[in-house]
N, C-alpha and C. Protein backbone atom coordinates (compact mmCIF):
# COMPACT_ATOMS: atom_id res chain seq x y z
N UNK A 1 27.45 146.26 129.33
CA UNK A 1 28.06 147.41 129.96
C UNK A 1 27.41 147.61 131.33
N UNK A 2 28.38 147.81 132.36
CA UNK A 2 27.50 148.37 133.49
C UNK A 2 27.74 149.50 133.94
N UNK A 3 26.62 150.07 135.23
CA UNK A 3 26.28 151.17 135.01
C UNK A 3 27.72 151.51 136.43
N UNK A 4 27.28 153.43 136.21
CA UNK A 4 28.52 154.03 136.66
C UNK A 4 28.86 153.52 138.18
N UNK A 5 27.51 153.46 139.02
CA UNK A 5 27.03 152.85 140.07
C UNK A 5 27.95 151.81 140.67
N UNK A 6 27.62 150.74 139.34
CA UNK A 6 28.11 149.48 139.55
C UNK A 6 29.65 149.54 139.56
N UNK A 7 30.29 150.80 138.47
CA UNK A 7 32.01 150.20 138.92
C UNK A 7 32.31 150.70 139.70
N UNK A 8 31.64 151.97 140.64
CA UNK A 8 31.94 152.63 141.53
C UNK A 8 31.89 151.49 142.85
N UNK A 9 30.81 150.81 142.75
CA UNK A 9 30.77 149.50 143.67
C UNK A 9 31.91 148.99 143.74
N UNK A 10 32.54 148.03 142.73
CA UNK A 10 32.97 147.46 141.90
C UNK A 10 34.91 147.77 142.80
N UNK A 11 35.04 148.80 142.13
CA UNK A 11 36.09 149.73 142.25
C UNK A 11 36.51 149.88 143.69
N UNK A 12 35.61 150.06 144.84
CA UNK A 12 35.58 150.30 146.03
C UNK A 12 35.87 148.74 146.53
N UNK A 13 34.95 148.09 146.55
CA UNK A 13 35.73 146.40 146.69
C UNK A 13 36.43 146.17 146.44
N UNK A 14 37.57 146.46 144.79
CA UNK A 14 38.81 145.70 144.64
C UNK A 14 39.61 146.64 145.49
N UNK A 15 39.38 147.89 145.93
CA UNK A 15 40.36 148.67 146.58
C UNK A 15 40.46 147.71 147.79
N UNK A 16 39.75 147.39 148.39
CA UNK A 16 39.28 147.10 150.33
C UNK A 16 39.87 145.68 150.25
N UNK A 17 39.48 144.88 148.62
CA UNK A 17 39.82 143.57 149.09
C UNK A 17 41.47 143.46 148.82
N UNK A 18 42.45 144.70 148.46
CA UNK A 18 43.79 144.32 147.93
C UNK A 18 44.18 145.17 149.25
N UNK A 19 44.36 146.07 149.44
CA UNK A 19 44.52 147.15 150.51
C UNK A 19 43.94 147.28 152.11
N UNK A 20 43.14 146.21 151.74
CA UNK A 20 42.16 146.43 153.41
C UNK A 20 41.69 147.91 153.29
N UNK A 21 40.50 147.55 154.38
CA UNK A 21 39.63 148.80 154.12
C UNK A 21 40.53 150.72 155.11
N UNK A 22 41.27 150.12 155.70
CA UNK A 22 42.37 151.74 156.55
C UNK A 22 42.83 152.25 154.91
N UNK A 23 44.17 151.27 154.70
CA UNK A 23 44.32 151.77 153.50
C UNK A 23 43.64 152.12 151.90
N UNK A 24 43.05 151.13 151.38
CA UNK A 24 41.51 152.04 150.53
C UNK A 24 40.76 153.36 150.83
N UNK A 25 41.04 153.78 152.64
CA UNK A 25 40.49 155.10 152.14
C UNK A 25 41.90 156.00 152.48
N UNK A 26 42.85 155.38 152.74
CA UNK A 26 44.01 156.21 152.66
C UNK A 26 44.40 156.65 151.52
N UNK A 27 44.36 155.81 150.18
CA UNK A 27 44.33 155.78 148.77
C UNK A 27 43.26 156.65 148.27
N UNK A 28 42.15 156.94 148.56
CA UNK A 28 41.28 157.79 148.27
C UNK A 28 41.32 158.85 148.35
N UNK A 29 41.52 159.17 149.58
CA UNK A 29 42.48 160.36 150.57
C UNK A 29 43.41 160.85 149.53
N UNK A 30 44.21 160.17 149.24
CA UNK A 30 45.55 160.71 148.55
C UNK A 30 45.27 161.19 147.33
N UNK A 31 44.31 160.47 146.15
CA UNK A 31 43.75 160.99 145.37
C UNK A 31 42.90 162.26 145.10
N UNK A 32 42.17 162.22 145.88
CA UNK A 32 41.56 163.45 146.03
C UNK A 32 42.53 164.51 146.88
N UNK A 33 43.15 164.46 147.76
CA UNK A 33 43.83 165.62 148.58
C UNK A 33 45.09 166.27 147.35
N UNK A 34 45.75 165.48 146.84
CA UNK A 34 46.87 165.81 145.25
C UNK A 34 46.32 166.50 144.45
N UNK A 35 47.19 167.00 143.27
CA UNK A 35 46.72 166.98 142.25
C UNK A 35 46.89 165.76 141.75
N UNK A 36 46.02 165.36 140.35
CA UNK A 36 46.62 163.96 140.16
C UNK A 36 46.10 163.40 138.84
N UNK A 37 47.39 163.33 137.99
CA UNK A 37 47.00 163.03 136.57
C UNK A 37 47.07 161.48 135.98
N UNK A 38 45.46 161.28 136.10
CA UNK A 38 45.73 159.60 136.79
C UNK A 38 46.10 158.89 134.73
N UNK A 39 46.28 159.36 133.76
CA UNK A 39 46.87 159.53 132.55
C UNK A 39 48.17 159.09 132.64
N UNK A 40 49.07 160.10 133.11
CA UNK A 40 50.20 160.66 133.47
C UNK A 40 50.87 159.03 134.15
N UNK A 41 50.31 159.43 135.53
CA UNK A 41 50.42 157.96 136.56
C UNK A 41 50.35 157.11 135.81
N UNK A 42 48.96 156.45 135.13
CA UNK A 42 49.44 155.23 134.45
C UNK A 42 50.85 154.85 133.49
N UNK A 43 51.44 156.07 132.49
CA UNK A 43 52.29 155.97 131.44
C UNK A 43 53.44 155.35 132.38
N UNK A 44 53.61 156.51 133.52
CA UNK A 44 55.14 155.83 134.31
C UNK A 44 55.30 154.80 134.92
N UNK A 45 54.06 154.17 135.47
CA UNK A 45 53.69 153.18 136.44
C UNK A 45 54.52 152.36 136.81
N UNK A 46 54.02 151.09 135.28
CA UNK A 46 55.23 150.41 134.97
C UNK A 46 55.96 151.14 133.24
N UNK A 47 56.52 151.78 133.64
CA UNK A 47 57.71 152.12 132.75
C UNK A 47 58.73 151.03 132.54
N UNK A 48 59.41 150.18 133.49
CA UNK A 48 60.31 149.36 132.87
C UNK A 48 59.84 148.13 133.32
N UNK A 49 58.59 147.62 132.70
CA UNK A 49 57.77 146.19 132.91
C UNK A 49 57.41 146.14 131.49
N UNK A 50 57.95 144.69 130.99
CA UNK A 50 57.09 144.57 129.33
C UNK A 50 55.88 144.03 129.63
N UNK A 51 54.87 144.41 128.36
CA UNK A 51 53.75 143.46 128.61
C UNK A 51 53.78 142.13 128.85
N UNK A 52 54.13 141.06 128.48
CA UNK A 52 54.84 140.02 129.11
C UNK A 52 54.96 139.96 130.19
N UNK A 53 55.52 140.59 131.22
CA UNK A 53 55.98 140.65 132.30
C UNK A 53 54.89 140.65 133.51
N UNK A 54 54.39 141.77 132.73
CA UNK A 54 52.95 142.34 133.30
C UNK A 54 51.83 141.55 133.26
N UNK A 55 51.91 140.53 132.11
CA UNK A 55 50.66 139.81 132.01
C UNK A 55 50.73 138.39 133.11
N UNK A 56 52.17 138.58 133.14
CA UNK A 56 52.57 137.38 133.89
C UNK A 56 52.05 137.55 135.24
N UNK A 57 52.28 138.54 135.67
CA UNK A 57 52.06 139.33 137.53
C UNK A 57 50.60 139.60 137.45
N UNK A 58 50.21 139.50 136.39
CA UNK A 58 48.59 139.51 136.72
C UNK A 58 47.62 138.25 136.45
N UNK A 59 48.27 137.62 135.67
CA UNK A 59 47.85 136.00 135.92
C UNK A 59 48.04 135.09 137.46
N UNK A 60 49.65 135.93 138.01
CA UNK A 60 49.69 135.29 139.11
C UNK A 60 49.12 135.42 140.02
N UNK A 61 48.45 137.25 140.34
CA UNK A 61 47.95 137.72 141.26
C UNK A 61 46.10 136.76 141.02
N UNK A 62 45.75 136.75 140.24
CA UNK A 62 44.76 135.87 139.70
C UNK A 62 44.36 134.80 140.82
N UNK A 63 45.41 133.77 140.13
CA UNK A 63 45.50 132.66 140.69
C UNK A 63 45.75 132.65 142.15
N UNK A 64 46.74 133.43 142.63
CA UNK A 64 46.27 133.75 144.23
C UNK A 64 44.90 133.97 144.66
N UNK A 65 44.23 134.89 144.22
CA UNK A 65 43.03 135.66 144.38
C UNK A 65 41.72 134.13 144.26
N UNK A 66 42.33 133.47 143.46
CA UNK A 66 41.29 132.49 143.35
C UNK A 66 41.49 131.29 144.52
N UNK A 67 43.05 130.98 145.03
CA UNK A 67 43.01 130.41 146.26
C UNK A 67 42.51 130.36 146.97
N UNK A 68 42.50 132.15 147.82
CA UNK A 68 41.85 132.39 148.97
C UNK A 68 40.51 132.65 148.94
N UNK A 69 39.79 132.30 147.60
CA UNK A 69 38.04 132.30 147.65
C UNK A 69 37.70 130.88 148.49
């Protein structure tokens, strides 16, 4: 397990490295300035994506991600 520190690290990098760092704190921004039921948000997110679907778009994003290392 790591510590709170670390996903806060963690968390802040995958924002900067998907979003670039303008938008990561635009996203931050937005979170905190809303109300925001990040619960809620997840249920609708993907609403009409099966798991399947989903696992697929995240295997692919993956394998991109491992390209550009």
């Amino acid at each position: 397990m790591i510590t709170d520190t670390e996903i806060k690290i963690k968390g802040i990098e995958a924002l900067i490295n998907t979003l670039g760092e303008v938008e990561a704190e635009r996203f931050i921004a937005l979170l905190i300035r809303e109300p925001f039921d990040y619960t809620q948000w997840q249920r609708t997110l993907w609403a009409n994506k099966s798991v399947v679907e989903l696992s697929h778009a995240a295997m692919q994003l993956r394998k991109k991600s491992k390209a550009h290392k």
